[in-house]
N, C-alpha and C. Protein backbone atom coordinates (compact mmCIF):
# COMPACT_ATOMS: atom_id res chain seq x y z
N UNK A 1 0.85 -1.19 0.00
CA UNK A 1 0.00 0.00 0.00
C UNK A 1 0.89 1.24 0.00
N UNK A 2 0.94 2.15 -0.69
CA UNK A 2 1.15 3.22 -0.95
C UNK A 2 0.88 4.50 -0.15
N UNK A 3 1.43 5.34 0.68
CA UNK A 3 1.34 6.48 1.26
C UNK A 3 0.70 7.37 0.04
N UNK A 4 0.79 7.22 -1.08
CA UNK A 4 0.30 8.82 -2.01
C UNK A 4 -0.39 8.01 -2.75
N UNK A 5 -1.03 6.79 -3.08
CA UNK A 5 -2.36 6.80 -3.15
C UNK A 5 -2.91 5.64 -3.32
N UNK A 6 -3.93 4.98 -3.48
CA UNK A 6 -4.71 3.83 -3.41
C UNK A 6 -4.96 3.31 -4.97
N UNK A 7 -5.00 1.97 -5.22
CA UNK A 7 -5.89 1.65 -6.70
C UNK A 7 -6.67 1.15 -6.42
N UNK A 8 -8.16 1.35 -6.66
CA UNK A 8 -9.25 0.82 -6.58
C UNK A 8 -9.59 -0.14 -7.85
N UNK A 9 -9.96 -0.90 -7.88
CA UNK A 9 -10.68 -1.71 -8.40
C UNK A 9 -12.62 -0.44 -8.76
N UNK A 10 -12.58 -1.00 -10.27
CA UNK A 10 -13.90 -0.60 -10.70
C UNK A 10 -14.91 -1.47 -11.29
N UNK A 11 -15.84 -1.61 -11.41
CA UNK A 11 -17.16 -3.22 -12.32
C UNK A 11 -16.01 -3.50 -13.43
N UNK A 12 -15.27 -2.66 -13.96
CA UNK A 12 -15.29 -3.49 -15.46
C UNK A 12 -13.45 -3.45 -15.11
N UNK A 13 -13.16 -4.97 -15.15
CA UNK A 13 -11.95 -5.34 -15.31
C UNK A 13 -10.57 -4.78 -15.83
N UNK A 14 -9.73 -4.01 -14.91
CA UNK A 14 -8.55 -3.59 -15.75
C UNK A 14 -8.71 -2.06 -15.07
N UNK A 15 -9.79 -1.64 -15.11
CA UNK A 15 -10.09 0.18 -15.07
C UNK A 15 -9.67 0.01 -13.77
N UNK A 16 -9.39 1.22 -13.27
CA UNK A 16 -8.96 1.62 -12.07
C UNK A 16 -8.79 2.93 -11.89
N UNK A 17 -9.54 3.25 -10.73
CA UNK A 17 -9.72 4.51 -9.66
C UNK A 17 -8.19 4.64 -8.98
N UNK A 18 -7.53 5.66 -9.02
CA UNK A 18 -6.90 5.83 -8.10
C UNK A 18 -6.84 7.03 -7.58
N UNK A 19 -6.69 6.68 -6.10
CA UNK A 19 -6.97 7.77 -5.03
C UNK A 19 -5.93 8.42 -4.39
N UNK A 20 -5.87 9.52 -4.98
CA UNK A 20 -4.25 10.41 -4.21
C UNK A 20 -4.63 10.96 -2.87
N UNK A 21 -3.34 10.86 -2.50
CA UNK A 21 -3.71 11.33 -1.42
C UNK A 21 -2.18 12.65 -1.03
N UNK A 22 -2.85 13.64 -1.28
CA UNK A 22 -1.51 14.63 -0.75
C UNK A 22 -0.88 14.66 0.23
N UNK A 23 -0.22 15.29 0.39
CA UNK A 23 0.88 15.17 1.78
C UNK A 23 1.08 17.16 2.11
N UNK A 24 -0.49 17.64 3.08
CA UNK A 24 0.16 19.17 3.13
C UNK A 24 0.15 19.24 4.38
N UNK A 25 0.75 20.99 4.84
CA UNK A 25 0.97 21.74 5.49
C UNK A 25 0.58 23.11 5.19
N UNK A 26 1.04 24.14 6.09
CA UNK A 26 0.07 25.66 6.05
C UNK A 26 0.48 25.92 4.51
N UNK A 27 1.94 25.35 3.94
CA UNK A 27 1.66 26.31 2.55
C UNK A 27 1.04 25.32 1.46
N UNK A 28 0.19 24.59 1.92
CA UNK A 28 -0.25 23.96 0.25
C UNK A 28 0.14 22.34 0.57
N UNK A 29 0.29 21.67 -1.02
CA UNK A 29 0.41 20.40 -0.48
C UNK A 29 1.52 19.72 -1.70
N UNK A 30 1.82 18.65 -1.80
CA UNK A 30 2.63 17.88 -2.47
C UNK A 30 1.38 16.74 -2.41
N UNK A 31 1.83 16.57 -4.31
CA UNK A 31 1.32 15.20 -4.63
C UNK A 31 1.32 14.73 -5.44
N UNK A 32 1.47 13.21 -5.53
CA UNK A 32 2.16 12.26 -6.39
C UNK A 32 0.81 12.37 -7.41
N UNK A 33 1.49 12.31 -9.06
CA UNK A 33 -0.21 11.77 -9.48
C UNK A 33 0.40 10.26 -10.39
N UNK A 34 1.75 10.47 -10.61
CA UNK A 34 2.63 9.41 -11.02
C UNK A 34 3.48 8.59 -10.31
N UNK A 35 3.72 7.12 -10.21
CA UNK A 35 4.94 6.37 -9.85
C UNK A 35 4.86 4.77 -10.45
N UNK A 36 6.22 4.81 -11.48
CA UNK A 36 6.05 4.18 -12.29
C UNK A 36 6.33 2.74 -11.40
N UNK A 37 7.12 2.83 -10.30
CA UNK A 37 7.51 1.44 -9.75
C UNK A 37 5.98 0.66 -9.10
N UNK A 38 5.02 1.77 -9.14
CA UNK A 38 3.68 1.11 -8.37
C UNK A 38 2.51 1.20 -9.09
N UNK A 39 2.70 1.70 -10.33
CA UNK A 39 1.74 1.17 -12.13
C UNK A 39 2.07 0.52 -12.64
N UNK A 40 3.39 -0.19 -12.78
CA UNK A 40 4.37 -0.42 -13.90
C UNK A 40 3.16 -1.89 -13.60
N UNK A 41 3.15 -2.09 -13.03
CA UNK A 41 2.41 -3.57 -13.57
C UNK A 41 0.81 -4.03 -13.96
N UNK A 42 0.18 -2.14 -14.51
CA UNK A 42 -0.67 -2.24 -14.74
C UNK A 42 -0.48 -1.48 -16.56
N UNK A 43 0.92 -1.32 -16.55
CA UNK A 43 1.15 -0.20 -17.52
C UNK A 43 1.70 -1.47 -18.79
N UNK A 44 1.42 -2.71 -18.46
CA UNK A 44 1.79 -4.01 -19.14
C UNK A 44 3.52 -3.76 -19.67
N UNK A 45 4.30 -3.31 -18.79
CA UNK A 45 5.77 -3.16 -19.33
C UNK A 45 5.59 -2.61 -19.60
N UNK A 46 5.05 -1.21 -20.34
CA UNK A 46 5.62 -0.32 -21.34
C UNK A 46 5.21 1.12 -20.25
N UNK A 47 6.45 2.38 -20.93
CA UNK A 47 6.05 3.20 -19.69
C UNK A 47 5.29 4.10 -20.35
N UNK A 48 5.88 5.91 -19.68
CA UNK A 48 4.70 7.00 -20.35
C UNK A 48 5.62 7.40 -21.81
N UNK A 49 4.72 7.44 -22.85
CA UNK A 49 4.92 7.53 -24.10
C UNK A 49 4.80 9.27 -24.33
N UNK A 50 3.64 9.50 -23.53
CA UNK A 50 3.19 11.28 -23.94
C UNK A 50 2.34 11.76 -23.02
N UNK A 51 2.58 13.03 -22.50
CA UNK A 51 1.68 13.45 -21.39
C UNK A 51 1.05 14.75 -22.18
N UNK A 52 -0.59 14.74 -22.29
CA UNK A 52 -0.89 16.02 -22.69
C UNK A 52 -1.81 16.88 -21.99
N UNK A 53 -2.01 18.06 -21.93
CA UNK A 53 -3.35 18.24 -21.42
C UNK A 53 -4.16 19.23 -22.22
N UNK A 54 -5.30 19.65 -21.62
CA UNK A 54 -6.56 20.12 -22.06
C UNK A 54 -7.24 20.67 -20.92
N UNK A 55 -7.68 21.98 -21.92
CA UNK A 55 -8.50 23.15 -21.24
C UNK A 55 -10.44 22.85 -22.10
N UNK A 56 -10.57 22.64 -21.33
CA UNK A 56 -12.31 22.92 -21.67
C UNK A 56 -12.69 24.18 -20.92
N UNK A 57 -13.77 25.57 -21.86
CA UNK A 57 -13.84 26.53 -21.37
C UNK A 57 -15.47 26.27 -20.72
N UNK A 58 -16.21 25.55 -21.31
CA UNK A 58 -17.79 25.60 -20.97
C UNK A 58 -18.13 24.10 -19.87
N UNK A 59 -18.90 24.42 -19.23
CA UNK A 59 -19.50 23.48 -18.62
C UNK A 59 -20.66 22.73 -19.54
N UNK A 60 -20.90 21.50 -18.98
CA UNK A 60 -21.43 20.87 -20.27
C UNK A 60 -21.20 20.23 -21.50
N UNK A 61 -19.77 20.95 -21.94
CA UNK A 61 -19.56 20.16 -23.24
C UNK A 61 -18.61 18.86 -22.88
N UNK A 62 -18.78 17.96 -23.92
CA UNK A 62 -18.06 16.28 -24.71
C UNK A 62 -16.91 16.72 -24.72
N UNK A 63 -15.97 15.86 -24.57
CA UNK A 63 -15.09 15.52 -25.13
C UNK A 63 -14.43 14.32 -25.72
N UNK A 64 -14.60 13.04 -26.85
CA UNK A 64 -14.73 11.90 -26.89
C UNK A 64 -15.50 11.48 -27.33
N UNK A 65 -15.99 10.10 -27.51
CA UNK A 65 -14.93 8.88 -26.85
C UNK A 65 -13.82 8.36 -28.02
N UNK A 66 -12.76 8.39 -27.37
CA UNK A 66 -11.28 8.45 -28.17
C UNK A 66 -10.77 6.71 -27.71
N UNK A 67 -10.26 6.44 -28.98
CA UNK A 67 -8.98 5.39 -28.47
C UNK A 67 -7.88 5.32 -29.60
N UNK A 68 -7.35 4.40 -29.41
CA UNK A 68 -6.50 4.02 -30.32
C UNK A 68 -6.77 2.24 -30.87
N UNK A 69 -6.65 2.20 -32.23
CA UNK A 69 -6.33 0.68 -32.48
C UNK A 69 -5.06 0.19 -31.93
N UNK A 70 -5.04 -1.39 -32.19
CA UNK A 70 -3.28 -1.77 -31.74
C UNK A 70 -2.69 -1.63 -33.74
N UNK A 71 -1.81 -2.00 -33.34
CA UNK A 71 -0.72 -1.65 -32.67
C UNK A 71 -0.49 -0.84 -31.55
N UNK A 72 -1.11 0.35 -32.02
CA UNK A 72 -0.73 1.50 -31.36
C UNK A 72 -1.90 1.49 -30.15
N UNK A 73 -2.38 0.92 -29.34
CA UNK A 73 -3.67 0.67 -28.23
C UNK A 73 -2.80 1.38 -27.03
N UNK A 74 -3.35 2.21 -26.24
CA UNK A 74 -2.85 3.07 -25.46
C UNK A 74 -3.41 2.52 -23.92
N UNK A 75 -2.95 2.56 -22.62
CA UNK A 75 -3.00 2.87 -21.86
C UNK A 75 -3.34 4.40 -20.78
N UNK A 76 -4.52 5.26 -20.51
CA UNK A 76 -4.63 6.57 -19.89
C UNK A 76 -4.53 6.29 -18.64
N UNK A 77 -3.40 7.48 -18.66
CA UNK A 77 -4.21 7.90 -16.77
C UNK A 77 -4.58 9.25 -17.08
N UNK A 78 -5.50 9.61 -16.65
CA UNK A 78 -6.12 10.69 -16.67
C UNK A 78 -6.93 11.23 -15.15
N UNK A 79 -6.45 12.88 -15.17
CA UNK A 79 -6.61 13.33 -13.86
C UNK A 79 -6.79 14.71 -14.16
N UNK A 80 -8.37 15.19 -13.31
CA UNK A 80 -8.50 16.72 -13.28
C UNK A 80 -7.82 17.24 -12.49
N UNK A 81 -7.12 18.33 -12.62
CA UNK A 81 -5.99 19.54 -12.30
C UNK A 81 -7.15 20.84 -11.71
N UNK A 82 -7.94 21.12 -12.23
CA UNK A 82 -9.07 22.36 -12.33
C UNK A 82 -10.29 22.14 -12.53
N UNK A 83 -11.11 21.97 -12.12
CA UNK A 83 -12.54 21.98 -12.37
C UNK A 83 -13.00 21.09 -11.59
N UNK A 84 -13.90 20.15 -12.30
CA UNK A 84 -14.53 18.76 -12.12
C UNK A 84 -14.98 18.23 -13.41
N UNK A 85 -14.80 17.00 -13.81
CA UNK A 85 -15.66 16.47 -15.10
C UNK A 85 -16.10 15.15 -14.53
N UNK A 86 -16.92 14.79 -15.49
CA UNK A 86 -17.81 13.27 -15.47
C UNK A 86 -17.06 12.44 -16.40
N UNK A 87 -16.13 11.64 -16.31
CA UNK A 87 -15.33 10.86 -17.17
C UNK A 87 -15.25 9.56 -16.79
N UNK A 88 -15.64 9.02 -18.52
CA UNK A 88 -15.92 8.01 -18.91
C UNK A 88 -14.92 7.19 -19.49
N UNK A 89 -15.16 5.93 -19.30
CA UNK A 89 -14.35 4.51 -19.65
C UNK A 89 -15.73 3.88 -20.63
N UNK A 90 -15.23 3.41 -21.54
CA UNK A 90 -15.98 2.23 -22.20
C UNK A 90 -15.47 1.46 -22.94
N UNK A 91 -16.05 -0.04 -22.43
CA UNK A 91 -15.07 -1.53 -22.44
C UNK A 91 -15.05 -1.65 -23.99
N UNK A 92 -14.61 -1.71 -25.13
CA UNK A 92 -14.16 -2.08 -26.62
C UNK A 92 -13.72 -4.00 -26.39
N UNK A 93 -13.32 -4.33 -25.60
CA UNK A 93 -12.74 -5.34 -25.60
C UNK A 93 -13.34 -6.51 -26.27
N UNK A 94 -12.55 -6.78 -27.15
CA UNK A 94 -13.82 -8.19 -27.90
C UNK A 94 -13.46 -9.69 -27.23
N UNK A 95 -14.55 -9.98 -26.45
CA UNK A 95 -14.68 -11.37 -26.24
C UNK A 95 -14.65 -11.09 -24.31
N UNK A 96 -15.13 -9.45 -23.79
CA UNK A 96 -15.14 -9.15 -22.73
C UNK A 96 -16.15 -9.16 -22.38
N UNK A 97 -16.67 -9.37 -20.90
CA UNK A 97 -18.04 -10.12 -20.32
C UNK A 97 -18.41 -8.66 -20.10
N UNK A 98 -18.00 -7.68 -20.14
CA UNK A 98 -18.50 -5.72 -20.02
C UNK A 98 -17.94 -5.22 -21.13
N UNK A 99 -17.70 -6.24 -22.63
CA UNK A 99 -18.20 -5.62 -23.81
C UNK A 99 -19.06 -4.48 -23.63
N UNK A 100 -18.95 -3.03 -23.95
CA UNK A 100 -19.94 -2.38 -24.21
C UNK A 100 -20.21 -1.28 -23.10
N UNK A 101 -20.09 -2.17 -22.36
CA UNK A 101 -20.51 -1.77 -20.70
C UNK A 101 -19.13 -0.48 -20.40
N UNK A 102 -19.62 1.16 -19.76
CA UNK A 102 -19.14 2.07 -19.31
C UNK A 102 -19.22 1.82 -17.60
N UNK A 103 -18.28 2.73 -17.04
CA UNK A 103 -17.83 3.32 -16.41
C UNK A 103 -17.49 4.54 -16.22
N UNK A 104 -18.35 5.68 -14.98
CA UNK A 104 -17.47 7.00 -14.91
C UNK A 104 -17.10 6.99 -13.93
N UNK A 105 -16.48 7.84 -13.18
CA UNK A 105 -16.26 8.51 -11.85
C UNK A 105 -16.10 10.20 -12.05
N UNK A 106 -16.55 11.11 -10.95
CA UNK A 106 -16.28 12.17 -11.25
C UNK A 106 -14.81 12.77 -10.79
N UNK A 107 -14.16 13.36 -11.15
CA UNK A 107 -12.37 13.62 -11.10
C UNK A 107 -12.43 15.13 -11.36
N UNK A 108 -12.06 15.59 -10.22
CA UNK A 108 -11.71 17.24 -9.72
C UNK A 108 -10.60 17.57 -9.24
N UNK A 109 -9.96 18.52 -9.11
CA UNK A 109 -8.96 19.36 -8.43
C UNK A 109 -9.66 18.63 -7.27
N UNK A 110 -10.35 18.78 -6.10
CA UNK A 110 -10.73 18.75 -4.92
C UNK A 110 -10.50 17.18 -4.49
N UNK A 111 -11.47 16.20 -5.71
CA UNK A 111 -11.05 15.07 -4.48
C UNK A 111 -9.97 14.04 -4.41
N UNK A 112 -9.08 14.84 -5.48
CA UNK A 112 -7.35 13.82 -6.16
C UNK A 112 -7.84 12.42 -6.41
N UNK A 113 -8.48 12.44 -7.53
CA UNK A 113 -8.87 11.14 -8.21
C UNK A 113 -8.42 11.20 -9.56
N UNK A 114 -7.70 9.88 -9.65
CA UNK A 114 -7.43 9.66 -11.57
C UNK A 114 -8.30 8.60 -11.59
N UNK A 115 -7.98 8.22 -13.31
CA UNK A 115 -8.23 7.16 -13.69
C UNK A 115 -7.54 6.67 -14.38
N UNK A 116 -7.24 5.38 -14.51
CA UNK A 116 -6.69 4.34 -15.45
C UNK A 116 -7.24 3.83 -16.28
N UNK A 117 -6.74 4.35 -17.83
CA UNK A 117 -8.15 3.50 -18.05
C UNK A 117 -7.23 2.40 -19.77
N UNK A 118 -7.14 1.17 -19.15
CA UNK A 118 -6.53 0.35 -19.95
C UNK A 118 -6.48 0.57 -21.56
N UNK A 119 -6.20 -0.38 -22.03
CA UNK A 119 -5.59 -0.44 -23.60
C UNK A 119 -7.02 -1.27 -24.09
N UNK A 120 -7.99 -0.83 -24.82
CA UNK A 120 -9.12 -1.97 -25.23
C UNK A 120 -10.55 -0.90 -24.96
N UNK A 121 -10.20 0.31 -24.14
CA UNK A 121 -10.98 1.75 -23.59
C UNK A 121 -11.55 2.32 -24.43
N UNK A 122 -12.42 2.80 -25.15
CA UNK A 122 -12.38 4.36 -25.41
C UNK A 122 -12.71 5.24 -23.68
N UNK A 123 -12.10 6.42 -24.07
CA UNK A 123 -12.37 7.32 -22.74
C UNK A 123 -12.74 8.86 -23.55
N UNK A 124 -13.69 9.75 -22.95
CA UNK A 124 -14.59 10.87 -23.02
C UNK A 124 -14.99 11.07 -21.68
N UNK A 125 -15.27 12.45 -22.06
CA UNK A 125 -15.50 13.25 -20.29
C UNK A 125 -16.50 14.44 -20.69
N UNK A 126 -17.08 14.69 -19.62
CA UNK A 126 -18.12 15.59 -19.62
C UNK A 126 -17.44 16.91 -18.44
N UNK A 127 -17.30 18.18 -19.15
CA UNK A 127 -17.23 19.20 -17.85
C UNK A 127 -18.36 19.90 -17.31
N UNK A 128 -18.07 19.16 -16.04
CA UNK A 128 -19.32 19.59 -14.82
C UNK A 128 -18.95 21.14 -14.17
N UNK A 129 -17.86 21.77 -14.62
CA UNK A 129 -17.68 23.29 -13.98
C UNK A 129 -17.01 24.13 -15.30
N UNK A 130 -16.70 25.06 -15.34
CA UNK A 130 -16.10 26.15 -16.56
C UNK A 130 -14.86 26.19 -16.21
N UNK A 131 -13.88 26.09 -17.22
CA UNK A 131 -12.53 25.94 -17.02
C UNK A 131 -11.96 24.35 -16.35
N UNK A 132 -12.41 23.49 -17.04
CA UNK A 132 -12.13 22.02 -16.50
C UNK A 132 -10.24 22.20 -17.17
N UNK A 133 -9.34 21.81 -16.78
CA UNK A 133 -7.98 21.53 -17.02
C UNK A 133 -7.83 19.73 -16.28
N UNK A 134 -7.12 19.34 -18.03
CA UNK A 134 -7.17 17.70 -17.55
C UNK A 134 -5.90 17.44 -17.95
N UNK A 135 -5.46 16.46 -17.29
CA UNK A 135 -4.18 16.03 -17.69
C UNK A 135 -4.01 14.63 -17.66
N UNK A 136 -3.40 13.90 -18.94
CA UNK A 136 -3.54 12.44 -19.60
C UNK A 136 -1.86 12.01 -19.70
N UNK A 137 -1.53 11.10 -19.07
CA UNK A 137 -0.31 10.10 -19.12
C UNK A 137 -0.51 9.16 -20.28
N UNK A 138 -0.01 9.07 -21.31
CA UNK A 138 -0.37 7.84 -22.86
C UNK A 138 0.68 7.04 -22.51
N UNK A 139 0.45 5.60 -22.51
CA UNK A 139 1.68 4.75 -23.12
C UNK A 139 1.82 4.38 -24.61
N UNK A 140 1.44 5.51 -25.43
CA UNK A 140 1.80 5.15 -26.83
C UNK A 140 1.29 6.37 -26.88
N UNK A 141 2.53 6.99 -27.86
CA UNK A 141 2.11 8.55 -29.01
C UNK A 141 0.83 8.30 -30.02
N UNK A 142 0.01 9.30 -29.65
CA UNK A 142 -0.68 9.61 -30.73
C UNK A 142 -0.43 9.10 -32.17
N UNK A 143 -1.19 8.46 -32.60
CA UNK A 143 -0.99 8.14 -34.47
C UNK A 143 -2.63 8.09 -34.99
N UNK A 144 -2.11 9.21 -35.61
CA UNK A 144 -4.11 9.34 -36.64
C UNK A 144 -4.66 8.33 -37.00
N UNK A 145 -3.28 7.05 -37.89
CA UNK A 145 -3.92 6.50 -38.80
C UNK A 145 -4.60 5.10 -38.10
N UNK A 146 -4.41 5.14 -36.36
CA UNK A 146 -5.16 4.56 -35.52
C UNK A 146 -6.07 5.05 -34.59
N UNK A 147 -6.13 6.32 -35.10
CA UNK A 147 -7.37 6.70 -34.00
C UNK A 147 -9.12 5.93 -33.88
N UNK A 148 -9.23 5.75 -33.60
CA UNK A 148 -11.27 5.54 -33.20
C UNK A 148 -11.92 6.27 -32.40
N UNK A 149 -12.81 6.43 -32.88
CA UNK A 149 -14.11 7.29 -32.37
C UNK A 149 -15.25 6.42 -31.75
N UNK A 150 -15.66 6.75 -30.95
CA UNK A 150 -17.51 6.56 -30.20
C UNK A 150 -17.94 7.30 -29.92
N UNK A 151 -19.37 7.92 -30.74
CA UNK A 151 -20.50 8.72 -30.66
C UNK A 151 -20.77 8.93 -29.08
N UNK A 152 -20.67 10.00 -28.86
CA UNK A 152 -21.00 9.99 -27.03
C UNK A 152 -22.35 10.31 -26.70
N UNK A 153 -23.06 10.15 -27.96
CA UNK A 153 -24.59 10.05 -27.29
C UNK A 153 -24.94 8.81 -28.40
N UNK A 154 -24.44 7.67 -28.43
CA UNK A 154 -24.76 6.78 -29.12
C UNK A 154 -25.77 5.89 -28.38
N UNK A 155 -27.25 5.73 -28.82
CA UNK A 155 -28.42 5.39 -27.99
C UNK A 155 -27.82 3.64 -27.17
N UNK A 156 -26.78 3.27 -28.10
CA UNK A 156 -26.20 2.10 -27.34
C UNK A 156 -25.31 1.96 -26.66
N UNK A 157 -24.70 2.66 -26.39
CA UNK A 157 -24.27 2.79 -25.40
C UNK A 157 -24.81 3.18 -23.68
N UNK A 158 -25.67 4.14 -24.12
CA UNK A 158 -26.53 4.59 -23.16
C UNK A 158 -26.42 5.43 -22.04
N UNK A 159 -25.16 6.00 -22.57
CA UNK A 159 -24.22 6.64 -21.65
C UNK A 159 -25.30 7.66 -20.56
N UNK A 160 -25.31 8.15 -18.94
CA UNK A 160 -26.22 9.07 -19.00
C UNK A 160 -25.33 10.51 -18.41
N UNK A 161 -25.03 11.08 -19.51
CA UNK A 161 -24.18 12.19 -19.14
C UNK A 161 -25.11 13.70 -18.18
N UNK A 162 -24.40 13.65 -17.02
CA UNK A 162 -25.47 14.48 -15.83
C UNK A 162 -25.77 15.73 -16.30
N UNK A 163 -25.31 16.31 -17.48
CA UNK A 163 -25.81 17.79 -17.70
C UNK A 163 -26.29 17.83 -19.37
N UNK A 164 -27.01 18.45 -20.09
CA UNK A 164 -27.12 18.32 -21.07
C UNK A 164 -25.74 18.85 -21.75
N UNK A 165 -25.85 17.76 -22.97
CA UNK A 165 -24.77 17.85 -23.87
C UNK A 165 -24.48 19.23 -24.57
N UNK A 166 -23.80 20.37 -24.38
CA UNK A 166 -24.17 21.48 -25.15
C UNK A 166 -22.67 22.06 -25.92
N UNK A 167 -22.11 20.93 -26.16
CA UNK A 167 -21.26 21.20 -26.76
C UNK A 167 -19.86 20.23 -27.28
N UNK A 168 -19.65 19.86 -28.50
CA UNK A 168 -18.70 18.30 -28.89
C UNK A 168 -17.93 19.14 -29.95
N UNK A 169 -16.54 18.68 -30.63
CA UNK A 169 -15.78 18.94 -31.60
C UNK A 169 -17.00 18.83 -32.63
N UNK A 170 -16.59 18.84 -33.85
CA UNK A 170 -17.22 17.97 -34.91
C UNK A 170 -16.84 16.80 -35.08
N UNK A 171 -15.54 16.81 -35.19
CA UNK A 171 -14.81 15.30 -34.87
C UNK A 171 -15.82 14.08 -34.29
N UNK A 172 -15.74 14.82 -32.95
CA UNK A 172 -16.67 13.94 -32.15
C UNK A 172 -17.92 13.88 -32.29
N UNK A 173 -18.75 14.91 -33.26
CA UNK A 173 -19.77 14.92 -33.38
C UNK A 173 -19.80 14.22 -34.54
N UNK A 174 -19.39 13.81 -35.20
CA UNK A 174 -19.39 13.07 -36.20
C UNK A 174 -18.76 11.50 -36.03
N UNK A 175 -18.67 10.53 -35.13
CA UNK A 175 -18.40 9.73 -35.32
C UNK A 175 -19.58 8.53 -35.08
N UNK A 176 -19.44 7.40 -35.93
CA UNK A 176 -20.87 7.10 -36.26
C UNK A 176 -21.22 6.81 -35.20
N UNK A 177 -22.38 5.80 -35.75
CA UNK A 177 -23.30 4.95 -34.40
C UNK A 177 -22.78 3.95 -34.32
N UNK A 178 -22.48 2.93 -33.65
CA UNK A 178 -21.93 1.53 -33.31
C UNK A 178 -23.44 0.83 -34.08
N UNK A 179 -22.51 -0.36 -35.20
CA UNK A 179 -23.57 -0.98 -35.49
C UNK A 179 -22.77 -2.38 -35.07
N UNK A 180 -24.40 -3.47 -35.41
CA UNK A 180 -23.83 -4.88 -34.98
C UNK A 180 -22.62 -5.84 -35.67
N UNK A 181 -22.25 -5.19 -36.41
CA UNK A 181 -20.98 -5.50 -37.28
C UNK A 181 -19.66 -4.95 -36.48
N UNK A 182 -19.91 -4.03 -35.12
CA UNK A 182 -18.69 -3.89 -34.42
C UNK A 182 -18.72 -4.81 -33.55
N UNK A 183 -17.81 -5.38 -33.26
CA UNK A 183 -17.08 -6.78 -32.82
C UNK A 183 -16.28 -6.53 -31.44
N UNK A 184 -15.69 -5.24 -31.39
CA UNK A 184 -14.36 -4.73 -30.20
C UNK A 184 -13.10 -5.09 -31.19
N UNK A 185 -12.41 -4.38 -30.01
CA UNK A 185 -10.85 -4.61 -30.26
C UNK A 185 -10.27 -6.10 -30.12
N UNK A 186 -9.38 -6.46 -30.50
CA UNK A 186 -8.54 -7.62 -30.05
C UNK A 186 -7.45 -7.08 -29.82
N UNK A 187 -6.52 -7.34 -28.57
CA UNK A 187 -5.72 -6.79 -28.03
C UNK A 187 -4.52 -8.32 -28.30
């Protein structure tokens, strides 16, 4: 067990909550949101590839649902810095018993929560305050010619995002509907 923070276990296999926990005093606090010797064995051998982040200005709007194909299949940790959002996991995995099946937790500056969210994921987030700032650990660089998309109001999924949707890229607004010809990933 870890002094700077906990992994929780979530319903769908692999995802994981983790719970920081700072270390303050009168001026502020210190805190871990990384340590590779106590992921590394969720990070399947491979370490951080690319760390990026993102400013959302409105409350309410999408962002997602993003993954990668393999080769290039990524590993997130992802953690709000500023705000609060509603962020989502959803299982791609083909031949997984939560095929299909999401996961959120809400992740703020306030209550030092990430998420992990495995290789087989798409992940999308909803900002629940104005000025959400997020920050994402990749174990694999970005490559276009593997990106994937999921419609974040795709009626099958069923996602129930807590504020109305009032705002997505086009990107994201444009990616189709999941039909029964999608299968998941094979990892």
């Amino acid at each position: 067990m870890s002094l700077r923070f906990d992994l929780l276990d979530t319903p769908l296999q692999g995802l994981k909550l983790i719970q920081r926990h700072p270390i303050g005093d009168q001026r502020g606090y210190l805190e871990r949101i990384f340590c590779g010797e106590e992921l590394q064995p969720l990070l399947l051998g491979r370490g951080i590839a690319q760390i990026n982040r993102t400013l959302t200005a409105k409350s309410g709007a999408v962002r997602g649902l993003h993954f990668q194909y393999p080769p290039h299949a990524e590993t997130k940790i992802v953690s709000c810095l500023r705000g609060e959002v509603f962020d989502v996991a959803v299982d791609l995995r083909s031949g997984s018993p939560t095929f299909l099946q999401w996961h959120a937790e809400i992740l703020s500056a306030v209550n030092h929560r990430t998420l992990l969210i495995p290789e087989g994921f798409a992940h999308g987030f909803q900002t629940l305050t104005e000025d959400c700032e997020m920050l994402y650990l990749h174990t694999a660089p970005y490559h276009p010619e593997a990106e994937g998309g999921l419609n974040a109001l795709d009626s099958r999924l069923d996602i129930r995002w807590p504020e109305t949707v009032i705002e997505r890229s086009p990107r994201d607004a444009a990616h189709p509907l999941l039909t029964n010809e999608f299968t998941g990933i094979v990892l």
